[in-house]
Protein backbone atom coordinates (compact mmCIF):
# COMPACT_ATOMS: atom_id res chain seq x y z
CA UNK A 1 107.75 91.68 146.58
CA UNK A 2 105.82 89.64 148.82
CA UNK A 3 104.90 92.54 151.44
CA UNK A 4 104.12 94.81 148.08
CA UNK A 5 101.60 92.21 147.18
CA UNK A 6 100.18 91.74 150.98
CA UNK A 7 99.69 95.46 151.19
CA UNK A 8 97.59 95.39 147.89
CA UNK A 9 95.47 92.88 149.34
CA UNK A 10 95.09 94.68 152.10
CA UNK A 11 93.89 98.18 150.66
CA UNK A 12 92.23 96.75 147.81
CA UNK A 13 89.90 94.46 150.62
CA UNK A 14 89.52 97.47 152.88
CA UNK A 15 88.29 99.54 149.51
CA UNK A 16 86.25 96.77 148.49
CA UNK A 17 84.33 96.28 152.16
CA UNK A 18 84.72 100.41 152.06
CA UNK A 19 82.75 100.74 148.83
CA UNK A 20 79.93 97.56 150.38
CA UNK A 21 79.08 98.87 153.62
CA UNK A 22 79.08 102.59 152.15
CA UNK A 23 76.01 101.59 150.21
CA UNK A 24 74.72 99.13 152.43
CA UNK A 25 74.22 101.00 156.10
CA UNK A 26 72.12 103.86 154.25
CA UNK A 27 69.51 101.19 153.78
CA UNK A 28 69.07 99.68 157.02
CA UNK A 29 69.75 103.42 158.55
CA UNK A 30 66.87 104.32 156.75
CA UNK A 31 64.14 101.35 157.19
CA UNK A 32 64.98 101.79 161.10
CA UNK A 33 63.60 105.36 161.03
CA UNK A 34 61.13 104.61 158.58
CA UNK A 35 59.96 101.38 160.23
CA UNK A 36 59.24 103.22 163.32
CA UNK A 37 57.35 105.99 161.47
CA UNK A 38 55.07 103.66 159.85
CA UNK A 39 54.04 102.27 162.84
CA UNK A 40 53.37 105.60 165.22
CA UNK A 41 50.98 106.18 161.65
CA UNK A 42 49.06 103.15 162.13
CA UNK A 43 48.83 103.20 165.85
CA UNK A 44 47.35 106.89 165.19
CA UNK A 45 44.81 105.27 162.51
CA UNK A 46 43.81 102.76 164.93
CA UNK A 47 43.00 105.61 167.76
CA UNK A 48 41.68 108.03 165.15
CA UNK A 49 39.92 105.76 162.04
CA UNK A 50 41.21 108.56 160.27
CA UNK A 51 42.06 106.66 156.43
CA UNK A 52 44.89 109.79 155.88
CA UNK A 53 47.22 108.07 158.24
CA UNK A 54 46.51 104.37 157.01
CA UNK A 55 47.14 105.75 153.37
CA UNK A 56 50.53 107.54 154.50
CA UNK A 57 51.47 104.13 156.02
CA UNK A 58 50.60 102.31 152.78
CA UNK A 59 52.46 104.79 151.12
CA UNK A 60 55.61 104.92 153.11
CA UNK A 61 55.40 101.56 153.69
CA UNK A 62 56.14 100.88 149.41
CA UNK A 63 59.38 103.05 150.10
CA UNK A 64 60.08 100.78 153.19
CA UNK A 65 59.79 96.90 150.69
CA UNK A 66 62.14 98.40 148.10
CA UNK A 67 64.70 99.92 151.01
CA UNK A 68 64.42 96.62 152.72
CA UNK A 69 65.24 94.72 149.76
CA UNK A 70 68.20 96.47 148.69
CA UNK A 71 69.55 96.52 152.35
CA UNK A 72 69.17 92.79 152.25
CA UNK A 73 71.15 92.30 148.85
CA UNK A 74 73.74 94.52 150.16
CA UNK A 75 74.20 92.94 153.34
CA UNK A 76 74.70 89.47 151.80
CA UNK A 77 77.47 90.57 150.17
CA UNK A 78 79.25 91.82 153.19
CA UNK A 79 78.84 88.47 155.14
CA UNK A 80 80.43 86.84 152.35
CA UNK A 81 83.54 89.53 152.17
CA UNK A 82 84.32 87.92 156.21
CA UNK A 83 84.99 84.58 154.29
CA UNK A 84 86.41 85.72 151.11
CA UNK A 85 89.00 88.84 152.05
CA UNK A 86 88.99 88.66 155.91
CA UNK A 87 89.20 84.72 156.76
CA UNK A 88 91.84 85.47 159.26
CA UNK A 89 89.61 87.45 161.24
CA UNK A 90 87.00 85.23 160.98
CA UNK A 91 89.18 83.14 162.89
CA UNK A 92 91.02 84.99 165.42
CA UNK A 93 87.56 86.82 166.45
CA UNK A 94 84.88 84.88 164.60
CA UNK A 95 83.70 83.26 168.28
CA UNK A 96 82.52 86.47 169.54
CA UNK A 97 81.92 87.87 166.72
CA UNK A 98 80.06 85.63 164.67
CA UNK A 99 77.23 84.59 166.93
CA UNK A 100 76.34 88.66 167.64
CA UNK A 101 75.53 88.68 163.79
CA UNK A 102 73.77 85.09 164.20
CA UNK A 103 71.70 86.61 166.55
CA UNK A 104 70.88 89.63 164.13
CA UNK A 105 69.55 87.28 162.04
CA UNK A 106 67.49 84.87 164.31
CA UNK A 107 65.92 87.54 166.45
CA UNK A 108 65.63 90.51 163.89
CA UNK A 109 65.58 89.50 160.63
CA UNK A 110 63.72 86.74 160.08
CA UNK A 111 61.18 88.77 162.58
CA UNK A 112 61.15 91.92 160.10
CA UNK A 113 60.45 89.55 157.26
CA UNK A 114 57.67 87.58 158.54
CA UNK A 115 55.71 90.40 159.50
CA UNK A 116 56.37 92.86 156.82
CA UNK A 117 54.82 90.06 154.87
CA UNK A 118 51.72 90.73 157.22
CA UNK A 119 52.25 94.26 156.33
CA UNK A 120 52.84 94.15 152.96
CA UNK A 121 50.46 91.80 151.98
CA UNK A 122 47.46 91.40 154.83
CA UNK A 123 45.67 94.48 154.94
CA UNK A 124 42.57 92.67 153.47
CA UNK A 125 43.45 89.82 155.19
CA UNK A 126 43.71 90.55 159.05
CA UNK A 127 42.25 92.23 161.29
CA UNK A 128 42.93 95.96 162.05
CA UNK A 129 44.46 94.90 165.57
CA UNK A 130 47.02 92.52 163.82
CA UNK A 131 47.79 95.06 160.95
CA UNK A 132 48.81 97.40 163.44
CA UNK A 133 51.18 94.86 165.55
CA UNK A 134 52.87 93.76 162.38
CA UNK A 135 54.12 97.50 162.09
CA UNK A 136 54.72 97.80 165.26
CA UNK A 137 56.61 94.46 165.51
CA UNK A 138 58.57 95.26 162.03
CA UNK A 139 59.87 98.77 164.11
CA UNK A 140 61.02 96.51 166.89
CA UNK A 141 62.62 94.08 164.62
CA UNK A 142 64.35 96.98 162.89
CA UNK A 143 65.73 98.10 166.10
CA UNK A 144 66.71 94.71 167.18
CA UNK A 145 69.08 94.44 164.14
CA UNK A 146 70.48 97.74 164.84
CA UNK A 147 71.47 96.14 168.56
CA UNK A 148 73.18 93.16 167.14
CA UNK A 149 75.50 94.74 164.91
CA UNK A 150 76.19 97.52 166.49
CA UNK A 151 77.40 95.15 169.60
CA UNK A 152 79.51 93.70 166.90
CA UNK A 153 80.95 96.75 165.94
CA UNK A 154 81.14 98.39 169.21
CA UNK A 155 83.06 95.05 170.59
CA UNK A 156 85.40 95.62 167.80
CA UNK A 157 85.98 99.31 168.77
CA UNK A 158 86.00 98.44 172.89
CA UNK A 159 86.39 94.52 173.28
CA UNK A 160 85.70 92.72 176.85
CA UNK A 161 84.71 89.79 178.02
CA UNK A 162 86.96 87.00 176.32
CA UNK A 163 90.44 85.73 176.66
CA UNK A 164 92.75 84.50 174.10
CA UNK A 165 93.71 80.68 173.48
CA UNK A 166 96.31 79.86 171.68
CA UNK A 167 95.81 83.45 169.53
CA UNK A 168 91.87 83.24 169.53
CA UNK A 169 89.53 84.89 171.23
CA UNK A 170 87.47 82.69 173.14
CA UNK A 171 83.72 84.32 174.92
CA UNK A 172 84.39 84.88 178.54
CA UNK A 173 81.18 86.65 179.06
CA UNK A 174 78.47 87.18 176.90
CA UNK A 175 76.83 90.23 178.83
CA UNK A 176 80.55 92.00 178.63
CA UNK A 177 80.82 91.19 174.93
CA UNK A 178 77.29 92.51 174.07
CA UNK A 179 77.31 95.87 176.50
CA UNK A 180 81.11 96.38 176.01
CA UNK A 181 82.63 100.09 177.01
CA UNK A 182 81.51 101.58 174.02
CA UNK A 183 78.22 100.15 172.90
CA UNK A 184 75.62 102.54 175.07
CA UNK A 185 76.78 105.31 173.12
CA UNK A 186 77.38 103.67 169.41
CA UNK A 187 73.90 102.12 169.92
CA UNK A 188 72.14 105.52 170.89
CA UNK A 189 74.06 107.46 168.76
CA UNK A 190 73.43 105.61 165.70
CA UNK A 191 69.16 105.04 165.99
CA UNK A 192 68.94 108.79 166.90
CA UNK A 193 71.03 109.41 163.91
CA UNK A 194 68.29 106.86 162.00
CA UNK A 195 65.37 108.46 162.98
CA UNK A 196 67.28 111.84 162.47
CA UNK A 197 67.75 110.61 158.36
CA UNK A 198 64.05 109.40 158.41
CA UNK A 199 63.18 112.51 159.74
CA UNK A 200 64.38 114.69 157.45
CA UNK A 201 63.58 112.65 154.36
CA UNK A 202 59.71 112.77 155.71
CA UNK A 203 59.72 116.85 156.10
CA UNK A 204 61.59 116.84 152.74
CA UNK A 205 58.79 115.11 150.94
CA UNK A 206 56.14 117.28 152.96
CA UNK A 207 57.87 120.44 151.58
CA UNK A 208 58.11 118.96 148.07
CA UNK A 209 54.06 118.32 148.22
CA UNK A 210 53.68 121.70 149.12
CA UNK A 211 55.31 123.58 147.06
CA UNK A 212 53.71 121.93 144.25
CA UNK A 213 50.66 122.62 145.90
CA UNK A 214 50.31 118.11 145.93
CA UNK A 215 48.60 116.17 148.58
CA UNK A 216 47.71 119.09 151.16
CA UNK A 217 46.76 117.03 154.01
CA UNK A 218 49.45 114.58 154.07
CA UNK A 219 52.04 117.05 153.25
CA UNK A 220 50.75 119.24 156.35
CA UNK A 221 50.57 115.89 158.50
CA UNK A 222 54.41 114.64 156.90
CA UNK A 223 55.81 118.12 157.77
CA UNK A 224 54.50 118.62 161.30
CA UNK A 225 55.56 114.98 162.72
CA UNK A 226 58.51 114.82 160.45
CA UNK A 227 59.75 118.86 161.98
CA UNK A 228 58.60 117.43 165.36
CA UNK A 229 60.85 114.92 165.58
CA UNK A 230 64.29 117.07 164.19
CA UNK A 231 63.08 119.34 166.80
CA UNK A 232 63.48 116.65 169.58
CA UNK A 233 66.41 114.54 168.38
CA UNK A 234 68.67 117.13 166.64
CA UNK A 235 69.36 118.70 170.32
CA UNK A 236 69.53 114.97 171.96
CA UNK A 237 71.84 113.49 168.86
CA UNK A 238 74.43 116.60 170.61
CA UNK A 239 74.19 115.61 174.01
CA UNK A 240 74.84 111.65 173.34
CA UNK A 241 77.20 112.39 170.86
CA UNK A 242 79.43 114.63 173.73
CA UNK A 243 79.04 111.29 175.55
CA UNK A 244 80.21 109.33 172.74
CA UNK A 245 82.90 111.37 172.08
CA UNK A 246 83.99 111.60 176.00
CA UNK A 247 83.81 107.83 176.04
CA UNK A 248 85.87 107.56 172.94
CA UNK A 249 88.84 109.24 174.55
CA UNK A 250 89.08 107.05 177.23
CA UNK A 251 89.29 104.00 175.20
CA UNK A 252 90.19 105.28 171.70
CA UNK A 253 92.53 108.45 172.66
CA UNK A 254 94.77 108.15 169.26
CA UNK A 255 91.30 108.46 167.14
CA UNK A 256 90.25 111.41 169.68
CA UNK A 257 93.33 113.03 169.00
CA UNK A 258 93.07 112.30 164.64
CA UNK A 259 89.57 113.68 164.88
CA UNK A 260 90.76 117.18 166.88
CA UNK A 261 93.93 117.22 164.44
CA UNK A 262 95.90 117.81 167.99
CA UNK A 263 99.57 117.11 167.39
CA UNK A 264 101.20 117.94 171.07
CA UNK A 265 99.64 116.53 174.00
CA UNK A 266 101.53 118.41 176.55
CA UNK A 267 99.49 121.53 175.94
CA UNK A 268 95.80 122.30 175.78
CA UNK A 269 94.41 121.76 172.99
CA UNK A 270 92.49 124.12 170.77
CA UNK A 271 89.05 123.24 168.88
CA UNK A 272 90.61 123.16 165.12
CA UNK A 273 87.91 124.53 162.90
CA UNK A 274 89.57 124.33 159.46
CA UNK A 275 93.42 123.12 158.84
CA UNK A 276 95.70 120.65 156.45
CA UNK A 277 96.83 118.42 158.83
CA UNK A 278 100.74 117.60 157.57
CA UNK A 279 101.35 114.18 158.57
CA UNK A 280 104.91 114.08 157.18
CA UNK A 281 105.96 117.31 159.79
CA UNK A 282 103.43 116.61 162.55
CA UNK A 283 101.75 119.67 162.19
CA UNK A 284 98.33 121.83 160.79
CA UNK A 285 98.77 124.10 158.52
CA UNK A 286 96.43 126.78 157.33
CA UNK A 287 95.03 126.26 161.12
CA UNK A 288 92.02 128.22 162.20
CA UNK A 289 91.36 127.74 166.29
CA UNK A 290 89.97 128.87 168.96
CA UNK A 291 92.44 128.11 172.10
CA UNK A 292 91.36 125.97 174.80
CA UNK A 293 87.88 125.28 173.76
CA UNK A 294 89.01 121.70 172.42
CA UNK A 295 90.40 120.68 175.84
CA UNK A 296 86.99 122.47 176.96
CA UNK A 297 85.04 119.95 175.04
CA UNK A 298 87.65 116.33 175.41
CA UNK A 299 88.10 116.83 179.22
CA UNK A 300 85.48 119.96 180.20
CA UNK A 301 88.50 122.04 181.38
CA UNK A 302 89.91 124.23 179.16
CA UNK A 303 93.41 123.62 180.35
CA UNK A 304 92.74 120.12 180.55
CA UNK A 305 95.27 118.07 178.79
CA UNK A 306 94.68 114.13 176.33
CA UNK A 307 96.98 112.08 174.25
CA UNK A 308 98.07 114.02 171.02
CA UNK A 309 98.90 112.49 167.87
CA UNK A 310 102.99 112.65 168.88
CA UNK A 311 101.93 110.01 172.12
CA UNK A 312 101.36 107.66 169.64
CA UNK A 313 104.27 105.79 167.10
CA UNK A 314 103.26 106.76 163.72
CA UNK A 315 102.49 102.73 163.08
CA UNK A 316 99.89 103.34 165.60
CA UNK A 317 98.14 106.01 164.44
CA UNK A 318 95.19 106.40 162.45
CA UNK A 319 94.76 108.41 159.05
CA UNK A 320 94.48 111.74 159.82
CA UNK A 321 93.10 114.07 157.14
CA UNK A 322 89.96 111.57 156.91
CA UNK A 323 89.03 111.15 160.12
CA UNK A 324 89.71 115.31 160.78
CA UNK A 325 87.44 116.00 157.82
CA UNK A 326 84.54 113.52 158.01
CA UNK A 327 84.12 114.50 161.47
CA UNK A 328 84.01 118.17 160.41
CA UNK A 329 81.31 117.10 157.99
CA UNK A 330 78.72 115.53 160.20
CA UNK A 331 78.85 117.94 162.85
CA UNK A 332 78.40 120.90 159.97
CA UNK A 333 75.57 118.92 158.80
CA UNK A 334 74.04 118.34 162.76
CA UNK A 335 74.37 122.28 162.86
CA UNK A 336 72.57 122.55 160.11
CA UNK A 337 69.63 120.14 161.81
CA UNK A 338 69.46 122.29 164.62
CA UNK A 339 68.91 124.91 162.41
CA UNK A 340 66.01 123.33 160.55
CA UNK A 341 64.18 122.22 163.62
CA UNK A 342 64.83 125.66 165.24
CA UNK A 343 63.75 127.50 162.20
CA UNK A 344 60.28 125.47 161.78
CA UNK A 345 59.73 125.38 165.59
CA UNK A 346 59.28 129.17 165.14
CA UNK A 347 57.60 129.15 161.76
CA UNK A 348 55.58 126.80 163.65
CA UNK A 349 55.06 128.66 166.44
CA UNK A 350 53.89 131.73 164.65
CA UNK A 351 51.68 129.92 162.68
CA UNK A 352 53.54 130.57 159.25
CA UNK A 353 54.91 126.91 158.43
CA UNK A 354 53.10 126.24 155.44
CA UNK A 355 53.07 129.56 154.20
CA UNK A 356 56.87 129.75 154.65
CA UNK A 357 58.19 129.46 150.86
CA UNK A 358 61.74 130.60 151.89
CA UNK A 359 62.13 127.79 153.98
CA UNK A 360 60.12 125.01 152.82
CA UNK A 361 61.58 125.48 149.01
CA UNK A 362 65.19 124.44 150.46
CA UNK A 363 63.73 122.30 152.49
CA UNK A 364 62.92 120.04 149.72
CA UNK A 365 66.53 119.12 149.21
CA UNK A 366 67.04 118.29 152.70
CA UNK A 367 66.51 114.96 152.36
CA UNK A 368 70.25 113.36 151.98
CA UNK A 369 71.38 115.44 154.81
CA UNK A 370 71.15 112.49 157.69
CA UNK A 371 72.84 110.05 154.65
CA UNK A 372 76.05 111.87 154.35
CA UNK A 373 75.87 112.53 157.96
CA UNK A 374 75.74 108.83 158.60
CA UNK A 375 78.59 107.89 155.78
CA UNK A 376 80.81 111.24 157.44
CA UNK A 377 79.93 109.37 160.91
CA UNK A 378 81.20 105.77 159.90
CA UNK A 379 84.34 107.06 158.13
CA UNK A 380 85.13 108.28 161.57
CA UNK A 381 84.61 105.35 163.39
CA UNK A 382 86.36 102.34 161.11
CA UNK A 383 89.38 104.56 159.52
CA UNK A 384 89.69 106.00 163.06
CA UNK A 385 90.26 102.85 164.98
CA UNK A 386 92.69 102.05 162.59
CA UNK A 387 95.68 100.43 162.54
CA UNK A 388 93.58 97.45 164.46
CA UNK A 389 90.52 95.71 163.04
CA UNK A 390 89.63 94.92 166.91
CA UNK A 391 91.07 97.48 168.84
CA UNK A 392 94.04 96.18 170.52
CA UNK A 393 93.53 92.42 169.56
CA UNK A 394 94.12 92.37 166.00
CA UNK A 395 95.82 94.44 163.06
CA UNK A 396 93.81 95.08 159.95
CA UNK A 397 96.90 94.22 158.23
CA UNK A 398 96.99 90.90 159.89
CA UNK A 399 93.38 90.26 159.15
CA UNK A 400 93.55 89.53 155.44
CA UNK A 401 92.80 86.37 153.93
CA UNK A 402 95.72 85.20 151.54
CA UNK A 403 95.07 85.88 148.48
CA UNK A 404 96.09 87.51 145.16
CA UNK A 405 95.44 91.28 145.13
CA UNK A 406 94.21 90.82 141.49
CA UNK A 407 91.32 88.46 143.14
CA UNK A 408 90.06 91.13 144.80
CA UNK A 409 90.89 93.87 142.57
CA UNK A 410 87.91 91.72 139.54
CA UNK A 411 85.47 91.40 142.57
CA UNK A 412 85.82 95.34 143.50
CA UNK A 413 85.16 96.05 139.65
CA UNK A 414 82.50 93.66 139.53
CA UNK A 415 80.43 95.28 142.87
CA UNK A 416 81.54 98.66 141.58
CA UNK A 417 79.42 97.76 138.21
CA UNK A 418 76.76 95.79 139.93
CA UNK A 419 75.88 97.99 142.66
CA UNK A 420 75.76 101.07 140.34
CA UNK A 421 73.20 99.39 138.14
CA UNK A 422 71.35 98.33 140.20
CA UNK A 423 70.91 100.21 143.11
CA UNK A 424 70.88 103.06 140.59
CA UNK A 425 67.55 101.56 139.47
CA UNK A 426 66.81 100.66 143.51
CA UNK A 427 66.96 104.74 144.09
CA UNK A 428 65.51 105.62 140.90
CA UNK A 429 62.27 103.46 141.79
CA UNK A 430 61.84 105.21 144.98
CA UNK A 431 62.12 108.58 143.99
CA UNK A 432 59.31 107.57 141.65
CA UNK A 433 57.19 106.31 144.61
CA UNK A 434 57.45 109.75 146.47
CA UNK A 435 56.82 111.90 142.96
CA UNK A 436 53.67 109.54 142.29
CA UNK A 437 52.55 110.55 146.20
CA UNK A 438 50.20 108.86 148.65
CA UNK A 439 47.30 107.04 146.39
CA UNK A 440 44.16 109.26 146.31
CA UNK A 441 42.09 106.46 147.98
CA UNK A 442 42.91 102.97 149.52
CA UNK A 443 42.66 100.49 146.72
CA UNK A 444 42.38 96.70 147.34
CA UNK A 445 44.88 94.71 145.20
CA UNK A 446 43.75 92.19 143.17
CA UNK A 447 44.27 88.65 144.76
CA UNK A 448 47.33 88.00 142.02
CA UNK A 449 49.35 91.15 143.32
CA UNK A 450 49.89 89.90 146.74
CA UNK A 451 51.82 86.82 145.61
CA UNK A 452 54.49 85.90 147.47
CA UNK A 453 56.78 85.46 144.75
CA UNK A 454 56.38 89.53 143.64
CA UNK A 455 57.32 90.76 146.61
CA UNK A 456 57.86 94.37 145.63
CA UNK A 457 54.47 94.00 143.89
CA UNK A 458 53.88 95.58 147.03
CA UNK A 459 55.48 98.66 146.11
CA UNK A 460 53.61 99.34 142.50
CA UNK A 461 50.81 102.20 142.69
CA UNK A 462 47.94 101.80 140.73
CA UNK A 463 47.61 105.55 139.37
């Protein structure tokens, strides 16, 4: 009865953190991408004095206070969820760990929020000069953030430079801990995949405008940076992913193999396209391949040979059907990138972008596309290291804090209620921002709007 109950706790905590993150790492995904956008718009109003890209930045910047806000709420909660569900791993890793996410906060955080103040609030205020750095400073904080935790996570995936005391781990080296085995590729990976979502919510906007024949400039300035940018990174997001991937198999093999659905190691494997991967007989069925080409892509020999799932103990395996699928999901959707950017590179090219109703009318719904590519991305990582919560050191099932599962079973109803109210209202708000557009002219708040205790005053349009 007891091990029933600890198994409870144990899904219903990994749901709960599931159901957190899931929401929260859109947010930050997106204010990276956006952050940096914002900036490149005010460094080109400050070489140009044209007022179209200083009203763009106003108006992207609204977007960027309410995303910012709700990634903050939603990231509170998730600090908390180390203390309340996971207080074991808190301890047996909370030395490396927990100063990484210190860091996040002392060097990126409270940097993003002192001069998106500036940004928010001191465009009548400062000078042009110092308007411009804030953005430019809020970008690097954004980044900044994106290193910290994603050294956290990536030390969790690939962990180096500790040793264990008496079943802790204890820093050894602080330069091994932050650029562990696996955190070059997580890191570029993940802020091409941010600018990628940015991106695409940008060109998706530009197309919207046009279509409804809206905001002509801006829409033809939106579309042409936005489309510029897909162009670049959609190609680059393949090549560091292949690293990614080629660097997961060396450390990660078992989630290599759950990702490629590849049962028998002794044989080459083929690149699985579409199966039901049959845990219970170790097998695919309904299995469309193409031989060789997965070995091909894992080891660049097409009768090269990597761990299957049958290497591995079935305690020490992660969930297949998941990881197999998610995976399948964000590399459909990078296709499908490539295929925008090398669609409007020739519309482009030709000179028929804006004229281009057959593409820029689906184009308009583009915009989730780098959200569920993210979410597809993630599921791959965390259920895919699974069994361990730090790969190697300790089990997720070992992890859990004991309590009750009916403890965390009220607090998952409670964030499943919360969080659909009101980040429900969160998304609602900004969808309202991009229908309303970029503000016809620049219009100086009154001094009572820029209070600092209405800080998403900064967001309201005056229409």
């Amino acid at each position: 009865m007891t091990t029933f109950a600890a198994l409870d706790t144990v899904l219903l905590a990994r749901l709960q953190f599931a159901f957190t993150v899931s929401f929260h790492i859109v947010f930050p995904a997106f204010t990276i991408g956006l952050s940096a956008y914002i900036a490149t718009l005010l460094v080109l109003w400050q070489r140009t004095d044209r007022a179209l890209y200083l009203s763009l930045a106003r108006f992207w910047t609204r977007i960027f206070a309410v995303s910012f806000a709700m990634g903050v709420v939603s990231g509170i909660v998730l600090s908390y969820q180390f203390g309340t569900n996971w207080s074991r791993f808190s301890v047996v890793v909370g030395n490396t760990i927990g100063p990484l996410i210190g860091y996040e906060v002392l060097t990126a955080f409270f940097l993003e929020a002192t001069f998106l103040g500036v940004l928010l609030f001191g465009r009548e205020r400062v000078p042009q000069w110092l308007y411009v750095v804030s953005g430019i400073v809020v970008a690097l904080g954004t980044a900044l953030s994106a290193f910290w935790i994603l050294a956290a996570n990536s030390w969790m995936q690939t962990p180096d430079g500790f040793t264990i005391r008496n079943g802790i781990a204890m820093p050894e080296s602080w330069f091994r801990i932050i650029f562990n085995p696996s955190f070059p590729y997580r890191f570029a990976h993940m802020v091409i995949a941010a600018y990628l979502t940015t991106a695409l919510v940008v060109v998706a906007t530009a197309a919207r405008y046009i279509v409804e024949r809206r905001f002509a400039d801006e829409a033809r300035i939106m579309l042409k940076m936005g489309l510029a940018m897909v162009v670049i990174l959609a190609p680059l997001q393949v090549w560091v992913g292949d690293l990614h991937g080629l660097n997961t198999a060396a450390h990660q093999p078992a989630k290599i193999a759950a990702i490629e659905a590849h049962w028998d190691g002794s044989k080459p494997a083929p690149l699985v396209l579409f199966a039901w991967p049959d845990e219970q007989e170790e097998r695919n069925r309904a299995e469309l391949s193409i031989p060789g080409l997965g070995s091909l892509i894992i080891r660049h020999d097409p009768d090269g040979l990597f761990p299957g799932l049958k290497d591995f103990s079935a305690k020490e395996r992660p969930p297949v059907w998941p990881v197999f699928w998610a995976f399948r999901v964000m590399v459909g959707l990078g296709l499908l990138m490539l295929f925008i950017g090398f669609a409007g590179a020739v519309l482009w090219w030709r000179g028929k972008l804006l004229q281009a109703r057959w593409f820029l009318r689906p184009l308009r719904h583009a915009w989730p596309l780098g959200f569920i590519a993210i979410l597809a991305g993630w599921m791959v990582t965390e259920i895919g290291r699974q069994p361990w919560l730090a790969y190697g050191l300790l089990r997720t099932a070992d992890a859990v804090s004991p309590i009750a599962p009916v403890t965390v079973a009220v607090s998952l109803a409670l964030f499943v209620l919360v969080y659909g109210v009101v980040f429900s209202i969160g998304i609602v708000y900004i969808r309202n921002l991009i229908r309303l557009g970029p503000p016809e002219k620049e219009i100086t708040p009154e001094p009572a709007s820029g209070l600092p205790n209405r800080p998403l005053s900064a967001a309201e349009t005056a229409r």
